[in-house]
Protein backbone atom coordinates (compact mmCIF):
# COMPACT_ATOMS: atom_id res chain seq x y z
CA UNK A 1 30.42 105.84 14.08
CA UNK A 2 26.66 106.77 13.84
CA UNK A 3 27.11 106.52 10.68
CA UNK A 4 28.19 103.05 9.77
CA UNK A 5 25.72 102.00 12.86
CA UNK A 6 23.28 103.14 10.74
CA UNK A 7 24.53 101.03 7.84
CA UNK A 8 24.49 97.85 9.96
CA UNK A 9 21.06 98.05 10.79
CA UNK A 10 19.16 97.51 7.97
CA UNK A 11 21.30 94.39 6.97
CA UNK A 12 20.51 93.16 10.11
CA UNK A 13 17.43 92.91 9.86
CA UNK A 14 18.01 91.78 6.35
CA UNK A 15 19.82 88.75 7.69
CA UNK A 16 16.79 88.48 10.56
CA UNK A 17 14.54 88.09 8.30
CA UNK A 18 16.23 85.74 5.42
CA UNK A 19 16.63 83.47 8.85
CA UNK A 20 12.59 83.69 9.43
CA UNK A 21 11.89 82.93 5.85
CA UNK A 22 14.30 79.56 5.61
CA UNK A 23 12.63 78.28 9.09
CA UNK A 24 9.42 79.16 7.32
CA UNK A 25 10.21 77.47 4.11
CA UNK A 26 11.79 74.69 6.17
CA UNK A 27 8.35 73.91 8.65
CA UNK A 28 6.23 74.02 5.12
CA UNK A 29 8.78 71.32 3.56
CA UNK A 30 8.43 69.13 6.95
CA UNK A 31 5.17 69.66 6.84
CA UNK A 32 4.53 68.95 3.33
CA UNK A 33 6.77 65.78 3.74
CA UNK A 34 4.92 64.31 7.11
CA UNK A 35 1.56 64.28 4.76
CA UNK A 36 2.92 62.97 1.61
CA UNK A 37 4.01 60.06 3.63
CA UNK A 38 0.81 59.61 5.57
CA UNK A 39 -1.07 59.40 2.03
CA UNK A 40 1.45 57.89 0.78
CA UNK A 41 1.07 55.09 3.76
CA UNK A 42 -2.35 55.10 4.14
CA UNK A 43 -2.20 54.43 -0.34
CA UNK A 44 0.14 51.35 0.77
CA UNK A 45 -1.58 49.91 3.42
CA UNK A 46 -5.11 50.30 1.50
CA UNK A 47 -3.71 48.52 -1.71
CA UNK A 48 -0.69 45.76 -0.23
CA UNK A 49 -1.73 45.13 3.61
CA UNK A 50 -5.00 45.60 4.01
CA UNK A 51 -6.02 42.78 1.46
CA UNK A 52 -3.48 40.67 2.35
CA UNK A 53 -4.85 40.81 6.07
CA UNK A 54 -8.36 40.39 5.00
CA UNK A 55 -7.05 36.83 2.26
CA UNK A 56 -5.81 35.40 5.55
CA UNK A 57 -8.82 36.10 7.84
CA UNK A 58 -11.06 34.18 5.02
CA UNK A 59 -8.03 31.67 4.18
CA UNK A 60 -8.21 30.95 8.46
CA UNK A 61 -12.12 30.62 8.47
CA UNK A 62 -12.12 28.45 5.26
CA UNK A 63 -9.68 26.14 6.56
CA UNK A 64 -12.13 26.02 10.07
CA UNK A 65 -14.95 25.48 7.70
CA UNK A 66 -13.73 22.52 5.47
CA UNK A 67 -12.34 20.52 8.19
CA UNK A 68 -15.51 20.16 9.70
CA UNK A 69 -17.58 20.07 6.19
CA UNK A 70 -14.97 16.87 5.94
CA UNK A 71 -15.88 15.70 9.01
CA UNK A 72 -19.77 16.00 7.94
CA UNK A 73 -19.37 14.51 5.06
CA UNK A 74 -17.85 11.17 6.69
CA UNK A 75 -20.64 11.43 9.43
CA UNK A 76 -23.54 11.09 6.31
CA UNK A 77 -21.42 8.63 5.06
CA UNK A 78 -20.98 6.39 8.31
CA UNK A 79 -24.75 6.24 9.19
CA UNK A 80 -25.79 5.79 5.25
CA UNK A 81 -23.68 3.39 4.76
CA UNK A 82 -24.33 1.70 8.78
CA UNK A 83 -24.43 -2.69 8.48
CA UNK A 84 -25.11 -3.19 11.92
CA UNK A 85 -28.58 -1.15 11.99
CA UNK A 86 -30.60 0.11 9.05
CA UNK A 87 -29.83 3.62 7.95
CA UNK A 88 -31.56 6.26 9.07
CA UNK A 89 -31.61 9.20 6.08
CA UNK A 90 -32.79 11.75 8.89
CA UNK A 91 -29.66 10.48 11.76
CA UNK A 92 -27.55 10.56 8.43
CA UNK A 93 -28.52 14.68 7.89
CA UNK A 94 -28.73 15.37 11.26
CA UNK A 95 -24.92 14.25 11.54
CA UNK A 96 -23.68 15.63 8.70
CA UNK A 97 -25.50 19.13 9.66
CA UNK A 98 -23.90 18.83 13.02
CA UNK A 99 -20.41 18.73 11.42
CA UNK A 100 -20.98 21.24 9.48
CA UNK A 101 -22.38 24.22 11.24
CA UNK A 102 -19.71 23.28 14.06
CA UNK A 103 -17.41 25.05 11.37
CA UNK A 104 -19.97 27.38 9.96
CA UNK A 105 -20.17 28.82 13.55
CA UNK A 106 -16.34 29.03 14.53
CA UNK A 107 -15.12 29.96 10.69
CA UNK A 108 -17.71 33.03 10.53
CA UNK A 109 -15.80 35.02 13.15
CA UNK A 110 -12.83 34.28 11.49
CA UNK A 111 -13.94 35.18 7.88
CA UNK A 112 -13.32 39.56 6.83
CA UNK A 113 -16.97 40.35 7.47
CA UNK A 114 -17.73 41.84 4.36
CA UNK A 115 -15.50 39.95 2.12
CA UNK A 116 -17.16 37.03 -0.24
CA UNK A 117 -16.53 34.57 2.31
CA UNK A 118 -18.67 35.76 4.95
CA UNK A 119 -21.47 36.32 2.51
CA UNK A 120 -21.02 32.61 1.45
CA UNK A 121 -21.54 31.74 5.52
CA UNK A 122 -24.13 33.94 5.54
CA UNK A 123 -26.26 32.07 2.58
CA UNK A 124 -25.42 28.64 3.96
CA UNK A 125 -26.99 29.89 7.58
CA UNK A 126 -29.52 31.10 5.66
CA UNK A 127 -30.38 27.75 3.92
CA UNK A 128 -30.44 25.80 7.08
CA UNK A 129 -32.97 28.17 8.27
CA UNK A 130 -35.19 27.21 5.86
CA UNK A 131 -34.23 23.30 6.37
CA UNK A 132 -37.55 21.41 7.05
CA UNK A 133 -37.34 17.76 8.60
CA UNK A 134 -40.91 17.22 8.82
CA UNK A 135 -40.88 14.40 6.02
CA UNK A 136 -38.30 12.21 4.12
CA UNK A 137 -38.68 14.30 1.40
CA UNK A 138 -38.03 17.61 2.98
CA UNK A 139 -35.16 16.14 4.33
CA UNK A 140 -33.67 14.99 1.25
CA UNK A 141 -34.02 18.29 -0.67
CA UNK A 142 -32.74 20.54 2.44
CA UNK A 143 -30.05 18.16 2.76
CA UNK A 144 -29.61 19.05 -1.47
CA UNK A 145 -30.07 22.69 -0.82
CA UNK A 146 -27.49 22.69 2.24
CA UNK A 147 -24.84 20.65 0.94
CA UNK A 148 -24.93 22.43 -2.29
CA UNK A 149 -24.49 26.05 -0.57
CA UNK A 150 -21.76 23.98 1.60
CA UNK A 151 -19.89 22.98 -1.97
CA UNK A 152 -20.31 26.64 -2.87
CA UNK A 153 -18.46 27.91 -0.17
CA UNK A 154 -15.85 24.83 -0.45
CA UNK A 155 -15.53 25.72 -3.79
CA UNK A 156 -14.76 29.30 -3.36
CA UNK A 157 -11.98 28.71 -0.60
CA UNK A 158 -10.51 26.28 -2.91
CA UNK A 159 -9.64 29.38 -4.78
CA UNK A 160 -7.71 31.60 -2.05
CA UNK A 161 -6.09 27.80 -0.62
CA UNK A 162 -2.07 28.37 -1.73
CA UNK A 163 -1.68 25.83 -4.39
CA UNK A 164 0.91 23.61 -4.80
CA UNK A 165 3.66 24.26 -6.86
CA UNK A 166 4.51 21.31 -9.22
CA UNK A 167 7.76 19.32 -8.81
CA UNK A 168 9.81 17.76 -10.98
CA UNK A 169 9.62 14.25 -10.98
CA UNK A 170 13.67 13.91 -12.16
């Protein structure tokens, strides 16, 4: 009896140890597997989320922006165009800038702050800092400079707005 006791043993602790060597070999797999799909989610959200997030925060500040660079464009109109009191080029500016920077200042926050956008809001601040009113002619070409850095930035959202898709006419 000693004898086969002996025998059983060492293939115990055979079998022991084949057991610690699979759990071994199964942790490393798990963990192998946990950080290939961590990279491999991180990879996905980096390349298919994360811009998709960011083309809505500019496609939400864009829309803020252009409904009120509409709305300062009818203001310039109103007042240049005014029958019932002679048009005033500076009340004409000063309206249209109004409008404007109404959606400058709530589209901003909206926009991803270092995406294209912003930077476009940035350089349109930018250029009404520099706006001078002290003479008709100031006005004139910081209303140029302005409203061209506003047309910019329209310009640019026009690119990320969805675009229609064309219909038959059948």
């Amino acid at each position: 009896m000693s004898h086969s006791a002996n025998t059983n043993k060492p293939a115990h602790k055979a079998g022991e140890a084949l057991k610690k060597q699979r759990s071994w070999t199964a942790a490393i797999v798990a963990i192998v597997a946990v950080f290939v799909l961590a990279i491999g989610g991180t990879v996905f959200y980096g390349a298919v989320i994360q811009p998709q997030v960011l083309k809505s925060k500019d496609l939400a500040a864009c829309k803020t922006f252009e409904y009120n660079y509409a709305q300062g464009q009818l203001a310039w109109v109103k007042e240049a165009t005014a029958t019932t009191h002679t048009p005033d080029p500076k009340v004409a500016v000063d309206n249209y800038l109004a409008h404007l920077f109404i959606g400058v200042n709530k589209g901003y926050p909206k926009a991803d702050p270092n995406g294209t956008v912003a930077k476009a809001f940035q350089q349109l601040a930018l250029s009404r800092l520099q706006y001078d009113s002290s003479s008709v002619t100031a006005i004139q070409t910081g209303f140029q400079t302005i409203d061209s850095e506003a047309s910019a930035l329209k310009s640019h959202c026009d690119t990320l707005m969805p675009q229609a898709s064309p219909t038959s006419s059948n």
